[in-house]
C-alpha atoms as a PDB file:
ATOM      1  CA  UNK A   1     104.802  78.784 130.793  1.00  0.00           C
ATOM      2  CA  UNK A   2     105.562  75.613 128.592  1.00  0.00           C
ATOM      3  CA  UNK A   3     104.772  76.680 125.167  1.00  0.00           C
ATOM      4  CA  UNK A   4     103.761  73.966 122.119  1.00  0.00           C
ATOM      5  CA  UNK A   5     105.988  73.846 119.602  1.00  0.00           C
ATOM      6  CA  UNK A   6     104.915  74.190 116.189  1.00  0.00           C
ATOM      7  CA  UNK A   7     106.954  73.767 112.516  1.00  0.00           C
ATOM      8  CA  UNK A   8     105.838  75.306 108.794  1.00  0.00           C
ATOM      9  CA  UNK A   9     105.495  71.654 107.619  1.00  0.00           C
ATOM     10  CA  UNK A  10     103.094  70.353 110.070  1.00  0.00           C
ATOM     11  CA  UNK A  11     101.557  74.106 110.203  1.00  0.00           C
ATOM     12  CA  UNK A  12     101.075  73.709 106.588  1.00  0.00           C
ATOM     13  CA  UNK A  13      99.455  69.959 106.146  1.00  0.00           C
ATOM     14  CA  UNK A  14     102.584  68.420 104.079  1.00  0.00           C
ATOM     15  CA  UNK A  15     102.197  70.785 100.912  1.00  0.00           C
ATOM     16  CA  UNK A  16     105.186  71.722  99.832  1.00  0.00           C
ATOM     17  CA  UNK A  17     104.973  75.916  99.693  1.00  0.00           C
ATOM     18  CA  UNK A  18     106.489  78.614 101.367  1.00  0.00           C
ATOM     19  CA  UNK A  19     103.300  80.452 102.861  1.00  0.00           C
ATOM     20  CA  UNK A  20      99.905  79.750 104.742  1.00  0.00           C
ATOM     21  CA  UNK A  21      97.341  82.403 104.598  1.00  0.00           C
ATOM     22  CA  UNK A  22      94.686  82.613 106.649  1.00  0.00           C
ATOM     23  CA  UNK A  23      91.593  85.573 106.751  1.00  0.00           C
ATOM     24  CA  UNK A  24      89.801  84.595 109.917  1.00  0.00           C
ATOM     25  CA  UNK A  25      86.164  86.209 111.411  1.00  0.00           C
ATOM     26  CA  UNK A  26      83.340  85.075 113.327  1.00  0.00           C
ATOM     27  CA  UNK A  27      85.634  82.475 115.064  1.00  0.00           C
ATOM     28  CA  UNK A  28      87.872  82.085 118.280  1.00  0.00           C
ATOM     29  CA  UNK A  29      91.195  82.213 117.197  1.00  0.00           C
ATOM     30  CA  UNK A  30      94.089  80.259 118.737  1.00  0.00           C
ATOM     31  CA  UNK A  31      94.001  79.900 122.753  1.00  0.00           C
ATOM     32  CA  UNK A  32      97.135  77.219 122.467  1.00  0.00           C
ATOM     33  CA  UNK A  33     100.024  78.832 123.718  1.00  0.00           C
ATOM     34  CA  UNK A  34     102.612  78.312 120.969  1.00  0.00           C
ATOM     35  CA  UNK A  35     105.901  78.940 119.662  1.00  0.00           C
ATOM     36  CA  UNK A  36     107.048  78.266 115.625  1.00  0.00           C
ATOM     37  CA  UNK A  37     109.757  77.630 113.411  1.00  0.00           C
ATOM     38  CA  UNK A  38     108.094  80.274 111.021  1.00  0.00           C
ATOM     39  CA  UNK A  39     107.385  84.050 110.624  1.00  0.00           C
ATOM     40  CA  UNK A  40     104.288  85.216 111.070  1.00  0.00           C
ATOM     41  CA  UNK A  41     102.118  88.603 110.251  1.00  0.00           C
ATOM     42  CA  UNK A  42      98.943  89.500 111.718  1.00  0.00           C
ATOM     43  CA  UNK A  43      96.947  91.909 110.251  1.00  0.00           C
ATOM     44  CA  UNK A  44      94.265  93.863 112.380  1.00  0.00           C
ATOM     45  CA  UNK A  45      91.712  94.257 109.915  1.00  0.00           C
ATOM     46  CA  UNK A  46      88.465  94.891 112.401  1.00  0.00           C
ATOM     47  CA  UNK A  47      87.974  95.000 116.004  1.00  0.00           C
ATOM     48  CA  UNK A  48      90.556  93.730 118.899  1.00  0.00           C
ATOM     49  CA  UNK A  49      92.270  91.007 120.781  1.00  0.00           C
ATOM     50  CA  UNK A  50      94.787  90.193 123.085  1.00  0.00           C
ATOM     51  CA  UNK A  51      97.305  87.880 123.010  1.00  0.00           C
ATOM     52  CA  UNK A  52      99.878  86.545 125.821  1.00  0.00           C
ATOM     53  CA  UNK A  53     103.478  87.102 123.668  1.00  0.00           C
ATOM     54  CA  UNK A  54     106.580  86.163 125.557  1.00  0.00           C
ATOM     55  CA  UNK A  55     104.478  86.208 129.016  1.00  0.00           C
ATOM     56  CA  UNK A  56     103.169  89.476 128.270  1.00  0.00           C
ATOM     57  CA  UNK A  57      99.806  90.536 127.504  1.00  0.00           C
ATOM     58  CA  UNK A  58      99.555  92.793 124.900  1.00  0.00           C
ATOM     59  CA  UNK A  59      96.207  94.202 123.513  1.00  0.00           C
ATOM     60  CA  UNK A  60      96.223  94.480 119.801  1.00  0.00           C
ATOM     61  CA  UNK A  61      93.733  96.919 117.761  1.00  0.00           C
ATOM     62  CA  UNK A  62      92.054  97.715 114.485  1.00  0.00           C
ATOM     63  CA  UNK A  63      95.156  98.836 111.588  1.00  0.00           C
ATOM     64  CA  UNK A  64      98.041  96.992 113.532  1.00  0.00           C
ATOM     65  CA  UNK A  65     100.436  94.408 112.525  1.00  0.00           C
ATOM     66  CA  UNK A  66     101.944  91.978 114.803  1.00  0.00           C
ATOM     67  CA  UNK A  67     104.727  90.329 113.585  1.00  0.00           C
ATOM     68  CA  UNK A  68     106.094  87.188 115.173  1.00  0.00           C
ATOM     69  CA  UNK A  69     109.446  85.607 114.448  1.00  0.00           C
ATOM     70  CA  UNK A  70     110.575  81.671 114.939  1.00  0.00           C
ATOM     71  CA  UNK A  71     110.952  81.208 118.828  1.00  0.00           C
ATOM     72  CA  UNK A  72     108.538  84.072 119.770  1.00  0.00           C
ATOM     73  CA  UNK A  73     105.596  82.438 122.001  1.00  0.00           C
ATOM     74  CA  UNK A  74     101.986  83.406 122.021  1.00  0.00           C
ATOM     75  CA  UNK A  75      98.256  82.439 122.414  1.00  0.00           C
ATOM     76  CA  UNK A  76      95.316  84.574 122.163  1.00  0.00           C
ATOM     77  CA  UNK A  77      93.662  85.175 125.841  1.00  0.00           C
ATOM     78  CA  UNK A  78      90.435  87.720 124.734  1.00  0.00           C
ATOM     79  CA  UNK A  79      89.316  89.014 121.340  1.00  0.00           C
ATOM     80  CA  UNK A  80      86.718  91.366 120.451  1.00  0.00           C
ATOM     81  CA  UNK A  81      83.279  90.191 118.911  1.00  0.00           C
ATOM     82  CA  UNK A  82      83.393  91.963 115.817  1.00  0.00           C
ATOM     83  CA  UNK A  83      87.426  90.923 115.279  1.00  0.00           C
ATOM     84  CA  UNK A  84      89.201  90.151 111.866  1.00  0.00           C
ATOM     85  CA  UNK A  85      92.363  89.524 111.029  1.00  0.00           C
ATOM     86  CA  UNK A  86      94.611  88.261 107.722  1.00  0.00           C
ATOM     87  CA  UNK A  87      97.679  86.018 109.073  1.00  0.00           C
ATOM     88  CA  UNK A  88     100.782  84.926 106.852  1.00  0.00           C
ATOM     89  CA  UNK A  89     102.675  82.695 107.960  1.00  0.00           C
ATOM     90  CA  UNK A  90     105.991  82.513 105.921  1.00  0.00           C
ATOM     91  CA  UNK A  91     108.425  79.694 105.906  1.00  0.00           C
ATOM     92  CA  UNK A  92     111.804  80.814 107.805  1.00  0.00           C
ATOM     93  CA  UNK A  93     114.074  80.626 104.427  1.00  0.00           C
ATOM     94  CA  UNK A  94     111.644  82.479 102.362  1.00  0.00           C
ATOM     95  CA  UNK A  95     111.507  85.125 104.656  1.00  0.00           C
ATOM     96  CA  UNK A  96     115.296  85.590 105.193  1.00  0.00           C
ATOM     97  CA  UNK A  97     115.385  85.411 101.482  1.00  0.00           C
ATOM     98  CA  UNK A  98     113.016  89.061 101.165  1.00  0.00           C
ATOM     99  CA  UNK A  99     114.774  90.647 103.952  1.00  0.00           C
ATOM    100  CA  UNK A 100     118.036  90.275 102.501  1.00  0.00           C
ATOM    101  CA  UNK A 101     116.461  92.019  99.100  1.00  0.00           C
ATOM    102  CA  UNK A 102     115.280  94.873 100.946  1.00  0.00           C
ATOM    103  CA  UNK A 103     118.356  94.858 103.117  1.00  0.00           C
ATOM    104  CA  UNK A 104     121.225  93.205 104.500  1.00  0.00           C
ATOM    105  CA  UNK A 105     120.560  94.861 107.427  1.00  0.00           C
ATOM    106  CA  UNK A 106     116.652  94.197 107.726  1.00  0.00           C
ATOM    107  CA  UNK A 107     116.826  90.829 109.242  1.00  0.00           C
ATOM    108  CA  UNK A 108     119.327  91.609 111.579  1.00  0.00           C
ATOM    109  CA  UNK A 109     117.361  94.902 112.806  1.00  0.00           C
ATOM    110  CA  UNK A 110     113.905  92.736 112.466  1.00  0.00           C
ATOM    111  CA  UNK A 111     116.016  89.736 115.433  1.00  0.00           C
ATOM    112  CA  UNK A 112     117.466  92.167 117.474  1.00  0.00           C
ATOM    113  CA  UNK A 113     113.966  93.908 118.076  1.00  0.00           C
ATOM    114  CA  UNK A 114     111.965  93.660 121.134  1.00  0.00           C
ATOM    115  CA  UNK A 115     108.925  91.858 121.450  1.00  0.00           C
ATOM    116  CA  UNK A 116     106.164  92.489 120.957  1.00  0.00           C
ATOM    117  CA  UNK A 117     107.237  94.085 117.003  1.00  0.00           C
ATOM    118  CA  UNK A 118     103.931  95.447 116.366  1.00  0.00           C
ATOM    119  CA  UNK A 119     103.282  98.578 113.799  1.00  0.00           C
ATOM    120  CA  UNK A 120     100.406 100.327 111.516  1.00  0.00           C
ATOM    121  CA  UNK A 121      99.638  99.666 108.414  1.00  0.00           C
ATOM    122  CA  UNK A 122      99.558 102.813 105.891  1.00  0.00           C
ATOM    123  CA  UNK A 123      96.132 104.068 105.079  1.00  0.00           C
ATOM    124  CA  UNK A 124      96.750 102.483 101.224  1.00  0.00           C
ATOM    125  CA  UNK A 125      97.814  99.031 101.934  1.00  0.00           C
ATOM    126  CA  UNK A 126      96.000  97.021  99.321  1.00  0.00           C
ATOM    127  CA  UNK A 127      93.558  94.250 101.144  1.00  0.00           C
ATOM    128  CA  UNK A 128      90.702  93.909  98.562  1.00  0.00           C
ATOM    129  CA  UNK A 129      92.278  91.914  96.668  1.00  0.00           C
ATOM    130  CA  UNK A 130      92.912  89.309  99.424  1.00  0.00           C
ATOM    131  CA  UNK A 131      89.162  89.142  99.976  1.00  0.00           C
ATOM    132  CA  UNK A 132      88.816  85.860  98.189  1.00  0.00           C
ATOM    133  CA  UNK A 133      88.549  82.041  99.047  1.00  0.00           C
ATOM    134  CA  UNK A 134      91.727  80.962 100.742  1.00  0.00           C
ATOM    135  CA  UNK A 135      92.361  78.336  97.629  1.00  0.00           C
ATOM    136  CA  UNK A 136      92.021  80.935  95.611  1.00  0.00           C
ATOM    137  CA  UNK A 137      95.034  83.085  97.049  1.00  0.00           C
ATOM    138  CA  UNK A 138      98.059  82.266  95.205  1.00  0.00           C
ATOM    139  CA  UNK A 139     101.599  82.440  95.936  1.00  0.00           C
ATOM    140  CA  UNK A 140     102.135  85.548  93.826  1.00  0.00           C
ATOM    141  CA  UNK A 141      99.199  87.141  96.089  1.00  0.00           C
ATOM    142  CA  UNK A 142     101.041  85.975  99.344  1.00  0.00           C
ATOM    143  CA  UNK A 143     104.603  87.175  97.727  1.00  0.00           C
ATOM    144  CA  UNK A 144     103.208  90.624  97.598  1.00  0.00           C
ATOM    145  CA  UNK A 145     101.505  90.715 101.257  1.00  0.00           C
ATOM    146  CA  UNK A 146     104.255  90.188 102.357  1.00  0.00           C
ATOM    147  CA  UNK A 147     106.222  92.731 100.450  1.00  0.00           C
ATOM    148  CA  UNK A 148     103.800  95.199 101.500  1.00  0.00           C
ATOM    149  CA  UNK A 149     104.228  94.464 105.226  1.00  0.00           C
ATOM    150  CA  UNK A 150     108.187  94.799 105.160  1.00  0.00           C
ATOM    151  CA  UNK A 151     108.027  97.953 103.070  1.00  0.00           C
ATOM    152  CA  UNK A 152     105.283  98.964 105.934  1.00  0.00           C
ATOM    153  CA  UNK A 153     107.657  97.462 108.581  1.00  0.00           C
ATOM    154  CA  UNK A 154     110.588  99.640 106.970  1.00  0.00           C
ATOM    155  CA  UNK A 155     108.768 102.976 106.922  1.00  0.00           C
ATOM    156  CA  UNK A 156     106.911 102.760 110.284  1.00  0.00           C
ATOM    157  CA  UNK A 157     110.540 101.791 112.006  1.00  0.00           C
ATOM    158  CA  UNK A 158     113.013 103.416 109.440  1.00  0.00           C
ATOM    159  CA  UNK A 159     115.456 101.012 109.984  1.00  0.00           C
ATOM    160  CA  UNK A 160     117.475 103.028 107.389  1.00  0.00           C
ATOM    161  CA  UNK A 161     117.465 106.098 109.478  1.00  0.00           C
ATOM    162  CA  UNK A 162     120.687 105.503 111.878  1.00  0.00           C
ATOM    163  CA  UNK A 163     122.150 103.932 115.082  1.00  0.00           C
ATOM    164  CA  UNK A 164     123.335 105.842 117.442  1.00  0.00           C
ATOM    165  CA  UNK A 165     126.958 106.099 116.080  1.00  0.00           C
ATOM    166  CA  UNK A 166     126.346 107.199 113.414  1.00  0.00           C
ATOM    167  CA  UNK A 167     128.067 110.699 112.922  1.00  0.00           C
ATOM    168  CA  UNK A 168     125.806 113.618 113.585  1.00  0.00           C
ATOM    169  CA  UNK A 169     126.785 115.410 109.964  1.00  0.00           C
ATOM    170  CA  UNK A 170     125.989 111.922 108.403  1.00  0.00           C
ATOM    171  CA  UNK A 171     122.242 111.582 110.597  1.00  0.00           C
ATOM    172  CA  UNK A 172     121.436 115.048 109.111  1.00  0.00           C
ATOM    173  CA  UNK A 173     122.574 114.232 105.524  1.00  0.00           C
ATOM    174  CA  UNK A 174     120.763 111.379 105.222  1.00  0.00           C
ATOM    175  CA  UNK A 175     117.397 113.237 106.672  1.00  0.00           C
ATOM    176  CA  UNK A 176     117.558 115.928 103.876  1.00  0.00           C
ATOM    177  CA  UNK A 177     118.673 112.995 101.651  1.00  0.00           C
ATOM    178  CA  UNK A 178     115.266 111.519 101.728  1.00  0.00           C
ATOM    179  CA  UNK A 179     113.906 115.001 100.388  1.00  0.00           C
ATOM    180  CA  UNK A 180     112.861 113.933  96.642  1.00  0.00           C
ATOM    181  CA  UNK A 181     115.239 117.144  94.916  1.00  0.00           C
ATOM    182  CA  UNK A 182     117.840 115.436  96.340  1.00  0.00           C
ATOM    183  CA  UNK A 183     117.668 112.468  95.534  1.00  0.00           C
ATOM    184  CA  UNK A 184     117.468 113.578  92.298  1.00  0.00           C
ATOM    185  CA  UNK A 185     120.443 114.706  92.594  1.00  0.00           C
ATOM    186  CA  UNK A 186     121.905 111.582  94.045  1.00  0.00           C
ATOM    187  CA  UNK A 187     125.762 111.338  95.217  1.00  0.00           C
ATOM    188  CA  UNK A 188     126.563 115.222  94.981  1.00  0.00           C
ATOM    189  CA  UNK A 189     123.703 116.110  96.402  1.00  0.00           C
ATOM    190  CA  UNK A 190     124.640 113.638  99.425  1.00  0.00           C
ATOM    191  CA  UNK A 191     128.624 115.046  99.615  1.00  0.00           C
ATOM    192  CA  UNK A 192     127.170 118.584  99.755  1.00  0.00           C
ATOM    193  CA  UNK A 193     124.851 117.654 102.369  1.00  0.00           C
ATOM    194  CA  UNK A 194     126.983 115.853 104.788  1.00  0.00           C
ATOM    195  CA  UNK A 195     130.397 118.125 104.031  1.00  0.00           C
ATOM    196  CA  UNK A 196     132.256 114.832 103.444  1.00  0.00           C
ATOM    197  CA  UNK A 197     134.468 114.297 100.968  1.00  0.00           C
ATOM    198  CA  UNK A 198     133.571 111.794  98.088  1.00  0.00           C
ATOM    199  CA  UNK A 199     135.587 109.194  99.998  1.00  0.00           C
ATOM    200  CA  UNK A 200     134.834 109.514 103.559  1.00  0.00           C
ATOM    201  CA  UNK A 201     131.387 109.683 102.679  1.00  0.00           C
ATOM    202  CA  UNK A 202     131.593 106.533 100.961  1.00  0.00           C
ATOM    203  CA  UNK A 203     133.785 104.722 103.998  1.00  0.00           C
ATOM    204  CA  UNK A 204     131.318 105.680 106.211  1.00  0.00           C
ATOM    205  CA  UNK A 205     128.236 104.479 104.213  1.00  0.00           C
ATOM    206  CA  UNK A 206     129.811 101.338 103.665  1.00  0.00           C
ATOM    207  CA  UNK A 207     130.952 100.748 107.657  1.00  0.00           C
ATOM    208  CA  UNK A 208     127.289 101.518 108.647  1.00  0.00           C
ATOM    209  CA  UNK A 209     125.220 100.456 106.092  1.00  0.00           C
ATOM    210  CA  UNK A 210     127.258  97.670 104.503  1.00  0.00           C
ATOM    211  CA  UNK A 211     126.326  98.639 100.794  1.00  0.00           C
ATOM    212  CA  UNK A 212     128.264 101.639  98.313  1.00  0.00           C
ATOM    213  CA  UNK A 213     126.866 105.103  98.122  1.00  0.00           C
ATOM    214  CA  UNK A 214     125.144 104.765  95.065  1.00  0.00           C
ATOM    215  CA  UNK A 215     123.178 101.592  96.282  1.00  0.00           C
ATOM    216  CA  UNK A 216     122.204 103.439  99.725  1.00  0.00           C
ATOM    217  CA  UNK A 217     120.695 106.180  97.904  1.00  0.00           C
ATOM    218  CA  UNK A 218     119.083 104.137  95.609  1.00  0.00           C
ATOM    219  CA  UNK A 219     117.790 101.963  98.540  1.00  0.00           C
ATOM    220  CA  UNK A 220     116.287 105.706  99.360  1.00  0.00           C
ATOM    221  CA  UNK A 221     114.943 105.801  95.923  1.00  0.00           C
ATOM    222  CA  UNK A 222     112.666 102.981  95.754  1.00  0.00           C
ATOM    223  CA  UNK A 223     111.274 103.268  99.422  1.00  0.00           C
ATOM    224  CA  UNK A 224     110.326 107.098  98.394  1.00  0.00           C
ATOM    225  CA  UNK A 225     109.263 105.344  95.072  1.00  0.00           C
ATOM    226  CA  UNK A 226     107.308 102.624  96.772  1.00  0.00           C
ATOM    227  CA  UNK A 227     105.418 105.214  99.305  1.00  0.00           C
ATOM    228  CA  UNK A 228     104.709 107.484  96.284  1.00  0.00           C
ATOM    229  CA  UNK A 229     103.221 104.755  93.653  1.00  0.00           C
ATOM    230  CA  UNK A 230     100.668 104.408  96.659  1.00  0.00           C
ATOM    231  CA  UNK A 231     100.063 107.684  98.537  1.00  0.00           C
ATOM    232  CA  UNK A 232      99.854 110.059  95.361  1.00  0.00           C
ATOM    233  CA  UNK A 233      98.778 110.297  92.256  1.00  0.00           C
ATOM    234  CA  UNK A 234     101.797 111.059  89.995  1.00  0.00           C
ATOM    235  CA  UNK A 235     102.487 109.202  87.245  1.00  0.00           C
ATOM    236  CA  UNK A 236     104.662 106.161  87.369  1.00  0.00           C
ATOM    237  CA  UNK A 237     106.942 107.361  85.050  1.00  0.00           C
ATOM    238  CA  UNK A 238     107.205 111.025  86.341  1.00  0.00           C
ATOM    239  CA  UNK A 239     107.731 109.445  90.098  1.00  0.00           C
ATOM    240  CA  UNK A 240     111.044 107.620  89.182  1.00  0.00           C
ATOM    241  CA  UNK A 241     112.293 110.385  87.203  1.00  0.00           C
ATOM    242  CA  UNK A 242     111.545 113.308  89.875  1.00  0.00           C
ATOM    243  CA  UNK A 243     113.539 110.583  92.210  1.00  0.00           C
ATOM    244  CA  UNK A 244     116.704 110.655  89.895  1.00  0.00           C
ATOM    245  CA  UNK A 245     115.740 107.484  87.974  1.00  0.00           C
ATOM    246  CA  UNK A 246     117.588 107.966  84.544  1.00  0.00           C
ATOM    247  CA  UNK A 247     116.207 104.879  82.737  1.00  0.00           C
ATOM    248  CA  UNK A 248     112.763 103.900  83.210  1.00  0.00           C
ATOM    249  CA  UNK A 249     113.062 100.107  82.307  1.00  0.00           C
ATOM    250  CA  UNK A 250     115.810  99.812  84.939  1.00  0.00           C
ATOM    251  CA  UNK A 251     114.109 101.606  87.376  1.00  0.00           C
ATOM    252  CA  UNK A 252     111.178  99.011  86.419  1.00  0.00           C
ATOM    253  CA  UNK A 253     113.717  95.974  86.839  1.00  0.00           C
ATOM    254  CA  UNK A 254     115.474  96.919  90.328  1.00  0.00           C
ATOM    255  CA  UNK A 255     111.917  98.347  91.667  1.00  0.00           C
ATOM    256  CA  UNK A 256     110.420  94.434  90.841  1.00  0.00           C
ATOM    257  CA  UNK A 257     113.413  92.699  92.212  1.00  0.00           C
ATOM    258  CA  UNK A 258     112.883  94.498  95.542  1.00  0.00           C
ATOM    259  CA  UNK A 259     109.249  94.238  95.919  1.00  0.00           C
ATOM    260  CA  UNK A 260     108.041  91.076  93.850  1.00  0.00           C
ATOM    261  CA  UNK A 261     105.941  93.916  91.851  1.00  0.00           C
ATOM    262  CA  UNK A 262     105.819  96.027  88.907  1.00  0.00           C
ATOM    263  CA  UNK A 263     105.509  99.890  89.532  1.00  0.00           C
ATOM    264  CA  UNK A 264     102.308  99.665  87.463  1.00  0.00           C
ATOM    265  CA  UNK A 265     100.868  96.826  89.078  1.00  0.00           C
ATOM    266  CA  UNK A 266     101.402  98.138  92.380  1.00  0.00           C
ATOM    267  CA  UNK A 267      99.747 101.264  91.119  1.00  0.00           C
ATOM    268  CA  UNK A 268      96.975  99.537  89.934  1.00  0.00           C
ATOM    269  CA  UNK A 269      96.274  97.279  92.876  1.00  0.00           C
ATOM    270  CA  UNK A 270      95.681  99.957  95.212  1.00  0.00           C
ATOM    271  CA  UNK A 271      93.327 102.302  96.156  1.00  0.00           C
ATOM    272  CA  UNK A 272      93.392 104.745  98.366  1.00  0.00           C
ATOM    273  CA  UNK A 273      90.639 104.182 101.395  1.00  0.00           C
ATOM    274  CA  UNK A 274      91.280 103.507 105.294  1.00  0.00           C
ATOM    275  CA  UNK A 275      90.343 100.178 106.512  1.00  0.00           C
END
């Protein structure tokens, strides 16, 4: 089936910006079947629909996200009465740009995937504070949706966890790794773990993961961070020290430059509550 193309400029009426967002109820949402030169997340916010992706139908419900990359094709064939959704729609370079914060290999493992990506949100992902008139959603508020949604996409798929050559010792290691004590503990924690020595540990983190030791397990860090700003009710400060943080005001500077968000005003965005 001959799918209408579609590109962020058009998409977006001529105004120069690097998202669209869009909360839509009490309306048929798009029967055109369509392909884009853009990402795009949809959030499953109330009832149901189903859409035709990549000649497939696939029936999407309440708490999922659907997330469609430039070339993927779809239309929506049936949706529920009651249905709601949030969509962001995120220019191609902007969202390359994110990925490669969280990871050089998040992109990569986001293109390779097989459609349809779809995955559920966590019970605390903030969406009160979308809940206003689309010109009043700004492009911080759109910067942080979609920082949610990767670090969502990143813990439902843990991309981080391994391929499948990675050395057994080394899938095991990095399993306990994830275990708060030891990350605390950081690199000899890791070389007691995996029963590598300081070297072939590091060789083997840098052939799979692309990155040094210490910047894996600090990649570690601030997803364990992330998940307990907004599952648990620690303190902040007490969070990135139990995680081996030594300085608070750096773990404050690498935690924004991953997230496009403070610790404290993630904290303070969300609330704990199932949609």
């Amino acid at each position: 089936m001959k799918a209408v193309a579609y590109d962020f400029q058009n998409s977006s009426y001529g105004v120069p910006q690097n998202y669209i967002f869009q909360f839509v109820k009490d309306r048929k949402l798009t029967a055109v079947y369509h392909l884009h030169d853009f990402y795009e997340l949809i959030w499953f916010l109330k009832g149901s629909g189903t859409q035709l992706l990549n000649e497939k139908e696939v029936l999407c419900i309440k708490n999922e996200i659907v997330m469609l990359r430039p070339g993927d094709r779809h239309c929506f064939t049936d949706q529920s009465e009651d249905i709601e959704i949030i969509s962001l729609s995120v220019k191609k370079e902007e969202f390359e740009l994110f990925s490669r914060a969280y990871s050089p290999f998040l992109l990569k493992h986001i293109d390779r995937a097989s459609a349809p990506i779809r995955f559920n949100s966590l019970r605390a992902l903030m969406i009160d504070i979308f809940f206003k008139a689309p010109q009043e959603i700004t492009d911080y508020d759109c910067k942080l949706l979609l920082s949610c949604f990767l670090n969502t996409y990143i813990t439902a798929t843990d991309f981080l966890k391994r391929d499948s050559s990675l050395p057994r010792m080394l899938v095991l290691a990095i399993e306990e790794m994830k275990k708060a004590e030891n990350l605390k503990r950081g690199i000899p924690a890791f070389i007691e773990l995996s029963h590598y020595s300081q070297s072939q540990l590091s060789r083997l983190i840098k052939r799979y993961y692309g990155m040094s030791t210490k910047q894996y397990i600090n990649e570690l860090r601030l997803q364990a961070a992330y998940n307990d700003i907004i599952l648990t009710n620690g303190s902040v400060e007490e969070i990135a020290e139990n995680l081996g943080f030594l300085s608070f005001s750096h773990f404050n500077k690498i935690f924004k430059a991953r997230f496009s968000i403070t610790p404290a005003a993630l904290r303070k965005s969300n609330s704990i509550w199932t949609i």
